[in-house]
Structures are given as C-alpha cells and as structure tokens.
PDB file of N, CA and C in Angstrom:
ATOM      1  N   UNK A   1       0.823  -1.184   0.000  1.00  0.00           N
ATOM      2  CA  UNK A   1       0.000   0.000   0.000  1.00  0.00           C
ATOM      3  C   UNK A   1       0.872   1.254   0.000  1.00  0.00           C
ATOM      4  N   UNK A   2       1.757   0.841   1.000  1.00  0.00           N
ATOM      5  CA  UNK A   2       2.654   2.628   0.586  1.00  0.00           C
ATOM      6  C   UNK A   2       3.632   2.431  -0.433  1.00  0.00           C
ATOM      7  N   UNK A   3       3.556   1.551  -1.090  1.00  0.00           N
ATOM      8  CA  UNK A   3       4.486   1.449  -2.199  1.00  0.00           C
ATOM      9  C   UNK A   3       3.450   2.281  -3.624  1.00  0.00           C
ATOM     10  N   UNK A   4       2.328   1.874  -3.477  1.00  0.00           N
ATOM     11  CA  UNK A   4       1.031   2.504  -4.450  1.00  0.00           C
ATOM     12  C   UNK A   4       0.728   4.107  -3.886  1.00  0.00           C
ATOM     13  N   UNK A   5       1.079   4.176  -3.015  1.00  0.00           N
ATOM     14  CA  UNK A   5       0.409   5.875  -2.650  1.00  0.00           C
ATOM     15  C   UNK A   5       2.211   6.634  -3.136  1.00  0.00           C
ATOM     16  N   UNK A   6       3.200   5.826  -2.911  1.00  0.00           N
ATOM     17  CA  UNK A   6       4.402   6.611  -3.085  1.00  0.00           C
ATOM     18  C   UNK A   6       4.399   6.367  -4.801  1.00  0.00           C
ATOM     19  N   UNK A   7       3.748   5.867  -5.749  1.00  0.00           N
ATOM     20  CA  UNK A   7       4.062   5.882  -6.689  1.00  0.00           C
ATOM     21  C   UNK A   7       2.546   6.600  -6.992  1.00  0.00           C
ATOM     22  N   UNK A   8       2.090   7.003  -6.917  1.00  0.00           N
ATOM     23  CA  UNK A   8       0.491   8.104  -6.973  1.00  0.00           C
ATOM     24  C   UNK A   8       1.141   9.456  -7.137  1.00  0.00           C
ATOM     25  N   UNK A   9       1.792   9.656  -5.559  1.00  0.00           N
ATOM     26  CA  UNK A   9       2.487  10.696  -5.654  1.00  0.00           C
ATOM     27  C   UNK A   9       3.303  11.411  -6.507  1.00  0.00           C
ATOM     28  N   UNK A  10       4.139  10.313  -7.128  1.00  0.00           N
ATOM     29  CA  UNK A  10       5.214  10.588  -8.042  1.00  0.00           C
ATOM     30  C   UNK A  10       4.356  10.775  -9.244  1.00  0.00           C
ATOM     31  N   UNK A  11       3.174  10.387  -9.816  1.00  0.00           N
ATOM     32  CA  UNK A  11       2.650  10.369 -10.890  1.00  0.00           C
ATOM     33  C   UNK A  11       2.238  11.736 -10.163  1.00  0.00           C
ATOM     34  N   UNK A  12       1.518  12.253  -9.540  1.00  0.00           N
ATOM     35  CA  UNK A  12       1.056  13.627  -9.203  1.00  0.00           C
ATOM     36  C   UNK A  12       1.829  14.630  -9.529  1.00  0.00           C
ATOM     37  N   UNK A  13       3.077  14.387  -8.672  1.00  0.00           N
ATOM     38  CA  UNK A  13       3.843  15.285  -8.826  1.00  0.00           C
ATOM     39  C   UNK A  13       4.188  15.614  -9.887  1.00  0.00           C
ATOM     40  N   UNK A  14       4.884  14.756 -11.414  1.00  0.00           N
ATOM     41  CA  UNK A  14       5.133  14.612 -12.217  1.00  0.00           C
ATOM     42  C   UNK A  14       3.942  15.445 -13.330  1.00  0.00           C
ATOM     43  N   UNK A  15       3.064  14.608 -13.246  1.00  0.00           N
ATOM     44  CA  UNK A  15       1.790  15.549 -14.053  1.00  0.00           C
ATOM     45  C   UNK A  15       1.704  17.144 -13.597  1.00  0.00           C
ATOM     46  N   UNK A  16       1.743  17.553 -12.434  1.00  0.00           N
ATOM     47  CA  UNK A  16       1.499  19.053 -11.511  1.00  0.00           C
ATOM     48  C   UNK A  16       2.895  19.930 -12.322  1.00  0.00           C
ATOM     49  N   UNK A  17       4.193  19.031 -12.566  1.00  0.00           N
ATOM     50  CA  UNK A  17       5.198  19.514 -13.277  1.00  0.00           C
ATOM     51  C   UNK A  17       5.602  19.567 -14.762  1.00  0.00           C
ATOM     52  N   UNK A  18       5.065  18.636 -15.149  1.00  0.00           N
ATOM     53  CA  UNK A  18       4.252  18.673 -16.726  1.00  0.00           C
ATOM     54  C   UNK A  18       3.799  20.185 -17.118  1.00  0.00           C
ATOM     55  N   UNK A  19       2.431  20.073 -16.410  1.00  0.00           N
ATOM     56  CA  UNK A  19       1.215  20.864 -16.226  1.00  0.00           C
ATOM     57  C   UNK A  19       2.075  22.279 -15.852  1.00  0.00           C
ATOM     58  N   UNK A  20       2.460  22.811 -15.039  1.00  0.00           N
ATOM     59  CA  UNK A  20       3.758  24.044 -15.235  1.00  0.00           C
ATOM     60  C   UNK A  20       4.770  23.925 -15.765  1.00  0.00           C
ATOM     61  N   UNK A  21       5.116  23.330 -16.594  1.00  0.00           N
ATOM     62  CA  UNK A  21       6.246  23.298 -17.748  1.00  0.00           C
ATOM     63  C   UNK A  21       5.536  23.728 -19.136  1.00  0.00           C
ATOM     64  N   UNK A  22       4.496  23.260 -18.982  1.00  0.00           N
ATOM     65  CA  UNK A  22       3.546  23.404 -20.462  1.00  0.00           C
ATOM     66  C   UNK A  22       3.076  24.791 -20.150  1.00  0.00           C
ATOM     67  N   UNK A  23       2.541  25.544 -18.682  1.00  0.00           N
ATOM     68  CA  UNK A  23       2.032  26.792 -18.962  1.00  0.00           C
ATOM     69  C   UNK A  23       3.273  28.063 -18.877  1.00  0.00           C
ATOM     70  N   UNK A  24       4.061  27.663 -18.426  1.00  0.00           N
ATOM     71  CA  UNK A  24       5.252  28.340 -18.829  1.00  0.00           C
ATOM     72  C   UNK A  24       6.042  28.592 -20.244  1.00  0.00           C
ATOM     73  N   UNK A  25       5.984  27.297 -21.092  1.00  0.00           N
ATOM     74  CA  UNK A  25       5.749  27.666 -22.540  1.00  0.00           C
ATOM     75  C   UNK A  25       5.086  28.408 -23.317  1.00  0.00           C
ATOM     76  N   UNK A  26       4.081  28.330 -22.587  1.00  0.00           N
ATOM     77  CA  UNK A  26       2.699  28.825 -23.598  1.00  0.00           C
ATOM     78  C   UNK A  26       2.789  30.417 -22.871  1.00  0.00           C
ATOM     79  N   UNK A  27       3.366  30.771 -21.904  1.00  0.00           N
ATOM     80  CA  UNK A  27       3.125  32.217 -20.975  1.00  0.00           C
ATOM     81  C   UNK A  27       4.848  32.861 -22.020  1.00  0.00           C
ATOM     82  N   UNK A  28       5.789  31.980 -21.971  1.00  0.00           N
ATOM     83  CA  UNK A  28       7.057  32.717 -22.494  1.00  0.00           C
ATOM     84  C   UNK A  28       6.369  32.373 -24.562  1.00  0.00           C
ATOM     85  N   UNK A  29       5.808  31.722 -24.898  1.00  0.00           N
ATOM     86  CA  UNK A  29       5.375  31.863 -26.577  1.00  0.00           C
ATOM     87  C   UNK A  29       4.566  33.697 -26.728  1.00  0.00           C
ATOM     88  N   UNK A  30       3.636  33.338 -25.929  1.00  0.00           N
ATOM     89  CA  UNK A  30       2.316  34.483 -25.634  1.00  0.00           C
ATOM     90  C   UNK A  30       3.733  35.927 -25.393  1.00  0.00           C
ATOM     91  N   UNK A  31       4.580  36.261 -24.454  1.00  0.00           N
ATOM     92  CA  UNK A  31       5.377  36.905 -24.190  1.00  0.00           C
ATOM     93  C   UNK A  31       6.181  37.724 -25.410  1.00  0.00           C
ATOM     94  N   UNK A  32       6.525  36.724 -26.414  1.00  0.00           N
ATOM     95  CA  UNK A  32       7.691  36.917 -27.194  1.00  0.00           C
ATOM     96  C   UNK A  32       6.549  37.217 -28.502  1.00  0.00           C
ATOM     97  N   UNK A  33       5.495  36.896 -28.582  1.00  0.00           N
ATOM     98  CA  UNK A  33       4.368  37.421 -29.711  1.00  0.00           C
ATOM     99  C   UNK A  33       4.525  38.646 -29.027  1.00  0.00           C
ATOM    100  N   UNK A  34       4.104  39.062 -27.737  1.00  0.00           N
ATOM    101  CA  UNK A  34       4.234  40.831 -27.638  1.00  0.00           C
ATOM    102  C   UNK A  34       4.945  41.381 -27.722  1.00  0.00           C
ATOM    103  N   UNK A  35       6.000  41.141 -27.504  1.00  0.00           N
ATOM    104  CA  UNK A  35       7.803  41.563 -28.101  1.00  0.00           C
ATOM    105  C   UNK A  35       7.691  41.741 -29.472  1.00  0.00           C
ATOM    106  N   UNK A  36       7.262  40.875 -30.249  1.00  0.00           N
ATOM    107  CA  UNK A  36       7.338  41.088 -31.755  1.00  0.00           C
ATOM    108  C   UNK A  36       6.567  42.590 -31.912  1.00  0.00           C
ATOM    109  N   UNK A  37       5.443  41.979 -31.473  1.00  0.00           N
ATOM    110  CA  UNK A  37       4.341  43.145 -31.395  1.00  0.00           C
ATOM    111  C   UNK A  37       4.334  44.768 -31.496  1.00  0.00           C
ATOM    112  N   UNK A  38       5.131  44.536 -30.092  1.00  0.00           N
ATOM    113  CA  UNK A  38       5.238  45.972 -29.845  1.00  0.00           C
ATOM    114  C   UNK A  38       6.697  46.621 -30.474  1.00  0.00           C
ATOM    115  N   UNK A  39       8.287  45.163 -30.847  1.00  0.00           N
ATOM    116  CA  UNK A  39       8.935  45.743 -31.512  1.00  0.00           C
ATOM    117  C   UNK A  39       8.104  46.557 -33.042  1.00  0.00           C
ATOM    118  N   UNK A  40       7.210  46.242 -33.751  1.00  0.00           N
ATOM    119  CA  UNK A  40       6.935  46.351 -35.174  1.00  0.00           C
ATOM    120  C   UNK A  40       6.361  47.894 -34.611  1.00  0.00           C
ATOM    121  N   UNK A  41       5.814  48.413 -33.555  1.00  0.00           N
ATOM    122  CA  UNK A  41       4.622  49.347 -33.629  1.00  0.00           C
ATOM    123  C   UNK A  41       5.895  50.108 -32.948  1.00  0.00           C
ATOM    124  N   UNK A  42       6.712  50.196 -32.468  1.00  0.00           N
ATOM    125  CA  UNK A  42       8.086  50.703 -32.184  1.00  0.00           C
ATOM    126  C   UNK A  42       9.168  51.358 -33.714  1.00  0.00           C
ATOM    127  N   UNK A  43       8.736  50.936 -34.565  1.00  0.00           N
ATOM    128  CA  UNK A  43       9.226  50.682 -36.060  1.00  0.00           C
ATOM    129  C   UNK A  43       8.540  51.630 -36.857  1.00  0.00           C
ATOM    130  N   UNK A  44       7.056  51.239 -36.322  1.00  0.00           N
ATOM    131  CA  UNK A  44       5.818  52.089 -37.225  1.00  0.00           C
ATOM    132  C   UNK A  44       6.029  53.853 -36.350  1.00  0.00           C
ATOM    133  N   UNK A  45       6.308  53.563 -35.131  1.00  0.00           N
ATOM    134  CA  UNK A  45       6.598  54.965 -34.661  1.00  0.00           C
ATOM    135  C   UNK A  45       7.910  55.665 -34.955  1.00  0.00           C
ATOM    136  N   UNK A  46       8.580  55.344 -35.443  1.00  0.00           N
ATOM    137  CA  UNK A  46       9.584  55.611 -35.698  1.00  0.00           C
ATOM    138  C   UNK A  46       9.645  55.877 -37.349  1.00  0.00           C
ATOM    139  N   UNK A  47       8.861  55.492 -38.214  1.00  0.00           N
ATOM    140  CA  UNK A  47       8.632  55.700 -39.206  1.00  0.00           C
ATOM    141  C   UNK A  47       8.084  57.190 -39.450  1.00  0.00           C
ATOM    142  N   UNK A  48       6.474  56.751 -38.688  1.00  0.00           N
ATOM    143  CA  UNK A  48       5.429  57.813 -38.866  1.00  0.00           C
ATOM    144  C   UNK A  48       6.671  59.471 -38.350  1.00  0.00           C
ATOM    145  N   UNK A  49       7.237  59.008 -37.347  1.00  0.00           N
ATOM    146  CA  UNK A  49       8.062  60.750 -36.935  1.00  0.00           C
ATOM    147  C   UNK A  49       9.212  60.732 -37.584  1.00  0.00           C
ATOM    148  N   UNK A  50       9.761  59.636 -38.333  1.00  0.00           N
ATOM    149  CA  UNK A  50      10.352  60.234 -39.923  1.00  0.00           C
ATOM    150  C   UNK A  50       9.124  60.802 -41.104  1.00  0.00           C
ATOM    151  N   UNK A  51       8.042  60.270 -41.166  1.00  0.00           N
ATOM    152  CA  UNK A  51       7.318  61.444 -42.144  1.00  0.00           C
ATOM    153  C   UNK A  51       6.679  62.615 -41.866  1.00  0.00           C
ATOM    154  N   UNK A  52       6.499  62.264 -40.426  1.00  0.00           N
ATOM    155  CA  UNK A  52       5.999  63.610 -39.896  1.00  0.00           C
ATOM    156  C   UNK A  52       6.941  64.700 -40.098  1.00  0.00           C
ATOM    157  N   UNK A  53       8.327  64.911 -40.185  1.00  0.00           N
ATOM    158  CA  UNK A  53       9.459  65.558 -40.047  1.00  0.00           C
ATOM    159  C   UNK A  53       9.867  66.017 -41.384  1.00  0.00           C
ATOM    160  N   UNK A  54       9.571  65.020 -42.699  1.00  0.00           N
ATOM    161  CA  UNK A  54       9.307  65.009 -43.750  1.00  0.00           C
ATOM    162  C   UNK A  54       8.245  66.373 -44.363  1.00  0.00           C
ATOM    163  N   UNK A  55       7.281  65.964 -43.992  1.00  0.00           N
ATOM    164  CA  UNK A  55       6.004  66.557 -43.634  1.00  0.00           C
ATOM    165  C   UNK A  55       6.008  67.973 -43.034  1.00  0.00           C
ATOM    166  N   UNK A  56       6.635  68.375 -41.993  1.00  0.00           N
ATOM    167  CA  UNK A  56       6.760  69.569 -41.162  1.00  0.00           C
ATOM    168  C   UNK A  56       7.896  69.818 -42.537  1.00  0.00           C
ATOM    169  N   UNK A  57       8.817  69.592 -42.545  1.00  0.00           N
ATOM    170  CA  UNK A  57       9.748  70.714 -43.531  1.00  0.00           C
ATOM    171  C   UNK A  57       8.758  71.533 -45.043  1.00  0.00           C
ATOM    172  N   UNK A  58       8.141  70.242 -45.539  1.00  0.00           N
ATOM    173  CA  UNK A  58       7.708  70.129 -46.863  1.00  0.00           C
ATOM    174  C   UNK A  58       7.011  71.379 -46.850  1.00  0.00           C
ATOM    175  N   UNK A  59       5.884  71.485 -45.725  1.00  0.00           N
ATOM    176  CA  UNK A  59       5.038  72.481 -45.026  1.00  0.00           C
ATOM    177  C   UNK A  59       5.681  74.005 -44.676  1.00  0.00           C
ATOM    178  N   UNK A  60       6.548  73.775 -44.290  1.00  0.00           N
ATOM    179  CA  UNK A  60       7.124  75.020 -43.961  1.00  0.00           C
ATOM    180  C   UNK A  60       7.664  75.659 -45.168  1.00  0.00           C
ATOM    181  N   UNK A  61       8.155  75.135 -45.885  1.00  0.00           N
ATOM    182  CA  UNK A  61       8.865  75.798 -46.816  1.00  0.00           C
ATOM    183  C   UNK A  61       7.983  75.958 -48.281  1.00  0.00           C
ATOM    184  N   UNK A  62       6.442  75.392 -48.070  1.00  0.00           N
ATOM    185  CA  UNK A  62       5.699  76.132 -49.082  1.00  0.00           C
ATOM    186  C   UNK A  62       5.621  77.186 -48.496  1.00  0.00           C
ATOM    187  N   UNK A  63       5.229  77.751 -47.277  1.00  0.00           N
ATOM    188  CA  UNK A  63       5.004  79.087 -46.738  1.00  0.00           C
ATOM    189  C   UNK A  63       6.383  79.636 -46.705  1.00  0.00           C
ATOM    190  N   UNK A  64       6.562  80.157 -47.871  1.00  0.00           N
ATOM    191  CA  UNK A  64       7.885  81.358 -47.482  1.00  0.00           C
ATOM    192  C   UNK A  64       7.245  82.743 -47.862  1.00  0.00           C
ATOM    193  N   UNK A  65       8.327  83.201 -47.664  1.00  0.00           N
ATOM    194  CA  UNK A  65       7.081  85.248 -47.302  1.00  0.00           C
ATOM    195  C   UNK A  65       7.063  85.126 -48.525  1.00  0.00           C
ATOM    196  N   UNK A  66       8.135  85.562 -49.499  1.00  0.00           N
ATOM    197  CA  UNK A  66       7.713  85.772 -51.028  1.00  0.00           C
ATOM    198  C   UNK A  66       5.988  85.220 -51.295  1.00  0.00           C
ATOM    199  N   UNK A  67       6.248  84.082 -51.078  1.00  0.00           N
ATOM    200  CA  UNK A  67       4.777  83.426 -51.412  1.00  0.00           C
ATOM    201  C   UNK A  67       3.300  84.244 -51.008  1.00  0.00           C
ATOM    202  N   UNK A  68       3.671  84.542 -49.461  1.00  0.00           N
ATOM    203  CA  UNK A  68       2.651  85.311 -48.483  1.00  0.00           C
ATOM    204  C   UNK A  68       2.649  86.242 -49.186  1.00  0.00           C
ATOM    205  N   UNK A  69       3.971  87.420 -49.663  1.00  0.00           N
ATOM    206  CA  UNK A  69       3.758  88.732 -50.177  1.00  0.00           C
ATOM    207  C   UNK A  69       2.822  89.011 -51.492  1.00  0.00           C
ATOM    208  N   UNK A  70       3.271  87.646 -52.541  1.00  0.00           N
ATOM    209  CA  UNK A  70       2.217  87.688 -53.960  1.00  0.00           C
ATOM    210  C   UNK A  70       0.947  87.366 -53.682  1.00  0.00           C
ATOM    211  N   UNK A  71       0.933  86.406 -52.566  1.00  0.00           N
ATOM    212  CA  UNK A  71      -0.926  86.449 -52.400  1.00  0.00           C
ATOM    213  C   UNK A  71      -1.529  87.422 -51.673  1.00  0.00           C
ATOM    214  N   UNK A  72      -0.606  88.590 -50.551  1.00  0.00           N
ATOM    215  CA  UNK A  72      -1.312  89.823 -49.519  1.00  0.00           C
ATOM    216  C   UNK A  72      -1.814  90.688 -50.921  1.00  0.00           C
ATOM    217  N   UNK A  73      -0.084  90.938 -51.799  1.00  0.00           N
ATOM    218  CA  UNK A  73      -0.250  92.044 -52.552  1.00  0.00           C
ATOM    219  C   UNK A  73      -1.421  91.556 -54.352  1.00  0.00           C
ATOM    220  N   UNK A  74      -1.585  90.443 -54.524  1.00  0.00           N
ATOM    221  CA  UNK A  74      -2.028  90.438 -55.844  1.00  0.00           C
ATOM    222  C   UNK A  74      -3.214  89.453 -55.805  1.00  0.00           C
ATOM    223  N   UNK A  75      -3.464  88.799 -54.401  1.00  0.00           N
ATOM    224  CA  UNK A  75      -4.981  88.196 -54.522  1.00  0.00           C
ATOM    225  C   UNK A  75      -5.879  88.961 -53.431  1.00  0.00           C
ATOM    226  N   UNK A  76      -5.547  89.406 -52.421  1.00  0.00           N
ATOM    227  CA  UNK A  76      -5.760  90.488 -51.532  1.00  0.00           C
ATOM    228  C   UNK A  76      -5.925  92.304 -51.846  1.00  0.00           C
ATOM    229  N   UNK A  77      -5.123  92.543 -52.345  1.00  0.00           N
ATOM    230  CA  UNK A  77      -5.012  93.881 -52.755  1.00  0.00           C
ATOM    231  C   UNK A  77      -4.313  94.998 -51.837  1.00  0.00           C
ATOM    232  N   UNK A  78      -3.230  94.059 -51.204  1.00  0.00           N
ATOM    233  CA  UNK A  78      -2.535  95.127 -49.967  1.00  0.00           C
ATOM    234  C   UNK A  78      -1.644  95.424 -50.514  1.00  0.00           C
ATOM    235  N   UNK A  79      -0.651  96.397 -49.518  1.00  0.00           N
ATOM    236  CA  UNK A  79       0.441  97.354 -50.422  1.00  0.00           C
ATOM    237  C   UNK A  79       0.937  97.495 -48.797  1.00  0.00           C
ATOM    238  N   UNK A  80       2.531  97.845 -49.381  1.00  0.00           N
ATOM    239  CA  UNK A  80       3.364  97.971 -48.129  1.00  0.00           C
ATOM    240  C   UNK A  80       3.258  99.497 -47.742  1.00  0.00           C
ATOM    241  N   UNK A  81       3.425  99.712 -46.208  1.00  0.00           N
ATOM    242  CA  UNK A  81       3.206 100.834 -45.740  1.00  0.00           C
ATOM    243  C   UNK A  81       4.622 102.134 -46.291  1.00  0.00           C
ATOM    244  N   UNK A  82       4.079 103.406 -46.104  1.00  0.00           N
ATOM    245  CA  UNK A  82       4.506 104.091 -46.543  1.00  0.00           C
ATOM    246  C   UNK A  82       5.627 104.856 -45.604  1.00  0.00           C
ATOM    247  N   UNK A  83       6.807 105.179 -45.443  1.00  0.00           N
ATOM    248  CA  UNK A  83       7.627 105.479 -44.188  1.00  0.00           C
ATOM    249  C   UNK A  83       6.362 106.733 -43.476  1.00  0.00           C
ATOM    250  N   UNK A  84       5.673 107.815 -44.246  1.00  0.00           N
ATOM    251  CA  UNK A  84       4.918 108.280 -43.813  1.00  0.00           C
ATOM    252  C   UNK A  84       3.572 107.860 -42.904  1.00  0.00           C
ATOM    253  N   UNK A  85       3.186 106.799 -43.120  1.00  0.00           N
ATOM    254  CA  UNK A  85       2.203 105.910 -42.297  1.00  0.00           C
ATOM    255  C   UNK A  85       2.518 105.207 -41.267  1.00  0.00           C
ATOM    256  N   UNK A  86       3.645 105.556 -41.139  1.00  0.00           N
ATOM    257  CA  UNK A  86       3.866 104.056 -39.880  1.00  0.00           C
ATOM    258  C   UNK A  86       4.364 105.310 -38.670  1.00  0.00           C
ATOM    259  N   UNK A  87       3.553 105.251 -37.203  1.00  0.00           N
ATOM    260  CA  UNK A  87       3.322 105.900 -36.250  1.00  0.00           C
ATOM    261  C   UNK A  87       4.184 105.140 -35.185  1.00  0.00           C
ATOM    262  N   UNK A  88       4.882 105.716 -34.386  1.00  0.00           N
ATOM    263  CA  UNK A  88       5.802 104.968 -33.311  1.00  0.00           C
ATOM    264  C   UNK A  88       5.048 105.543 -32.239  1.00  0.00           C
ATOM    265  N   UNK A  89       4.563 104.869 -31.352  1.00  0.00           N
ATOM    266  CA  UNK A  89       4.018 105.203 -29.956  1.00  0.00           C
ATOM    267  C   UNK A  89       4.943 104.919 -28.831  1.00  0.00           C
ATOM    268  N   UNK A  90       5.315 105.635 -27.792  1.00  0.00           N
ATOM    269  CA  UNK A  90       6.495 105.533 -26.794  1.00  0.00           C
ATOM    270  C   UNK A  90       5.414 105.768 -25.764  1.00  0.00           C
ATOM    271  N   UNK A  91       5.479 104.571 -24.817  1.00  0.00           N
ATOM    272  CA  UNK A  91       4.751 104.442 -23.384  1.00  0.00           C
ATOM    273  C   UNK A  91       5.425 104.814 -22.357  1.00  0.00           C
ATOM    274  N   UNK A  92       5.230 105.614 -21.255  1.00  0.00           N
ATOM    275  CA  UNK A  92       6.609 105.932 -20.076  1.00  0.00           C
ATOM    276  C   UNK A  92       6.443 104.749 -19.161  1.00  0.00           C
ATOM    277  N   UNK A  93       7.542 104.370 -18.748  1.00  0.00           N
ATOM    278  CA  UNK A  93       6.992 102.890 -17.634  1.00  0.00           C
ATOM    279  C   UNK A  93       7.060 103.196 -16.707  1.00  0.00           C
ATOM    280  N   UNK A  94       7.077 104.730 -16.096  1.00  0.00           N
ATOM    281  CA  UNK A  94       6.523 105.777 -14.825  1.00  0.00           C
ATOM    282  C   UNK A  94       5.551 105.465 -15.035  1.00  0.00           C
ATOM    283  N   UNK A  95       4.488 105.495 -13.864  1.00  0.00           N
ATOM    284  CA  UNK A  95       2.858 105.756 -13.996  1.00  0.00           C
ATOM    285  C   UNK A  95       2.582 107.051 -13.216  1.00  0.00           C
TER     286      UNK A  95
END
C-alpha cells in the first residue's frame, strides 16, 4: 500500500510539473508574440516621426514670405506701408 500511494504521488507530482512546464511555454510563446508586437509598432513609430518631419519641412517651406507677399499684394489687394504711415508710440513705464 505505501508502495502505491508513493508511486500516486510521483505520478502527481510529475503531471502538476508537466502541467507548469507546459504553462510556462505557452506564458514565455504568448510573451515573445508581444515583443514582436510591440517591436513592429516601435518601427511604425519611428517611421510615422520620420514622415511627420518630412512633412513639417515640406510644409514650412511652401510658406515662405515671397509666397505670403504675392498672395497679400495680388490676390488680396494690400500694399506695403509708406515710411509716412507708420506711427511709433512711446509708453513711459513711470505711472
């Protein structure tokens, strides 16, 4: 009889160590899919703020003044001020 309960045991034990060997596989498989995971979206961010940067220059440098000045002065109808028009106001920072 204790020769059958000491060999129960050992089958217990054995299966109980099975049984956490197998969910430890499946917890480090599951693990290393999110590693992939989040390396690729690590990649994609790193992409997207290379085009964003792309993007910000491309942007900036359609707006140069020349550009601003032909559309104020020739789709707008403005004109640059005259040295006579332009008023300097001096505030005293006494009160």
């Amino acid at each position: 009889m204790k020769r059958v309960c000491e060999n129960l045991f050992r089958a217990v034990g054995f299966c109980f160590s099975a049984l956490l060997l197998i969910l430890s596989l499946l917890t480090s498989i599951k693990l290393a899919a999110v590693n992939d995971r989040a390396a690729g979206l690590e990649r994609q961010v790193e992409q997207l703020e290379e085009d964003n940067a792309v993007l910000r220059a491309r942007c900036e440098s359609s707006l140069s003044l020349e550009e601003i000045e032909r559309y104020a002065t020739q789709e707008l109808g403005m004109q640059r001020c005259q040295p006579g028009q332009i008023e300097v106001l001096r505030l005293d920072s006494e009160g």
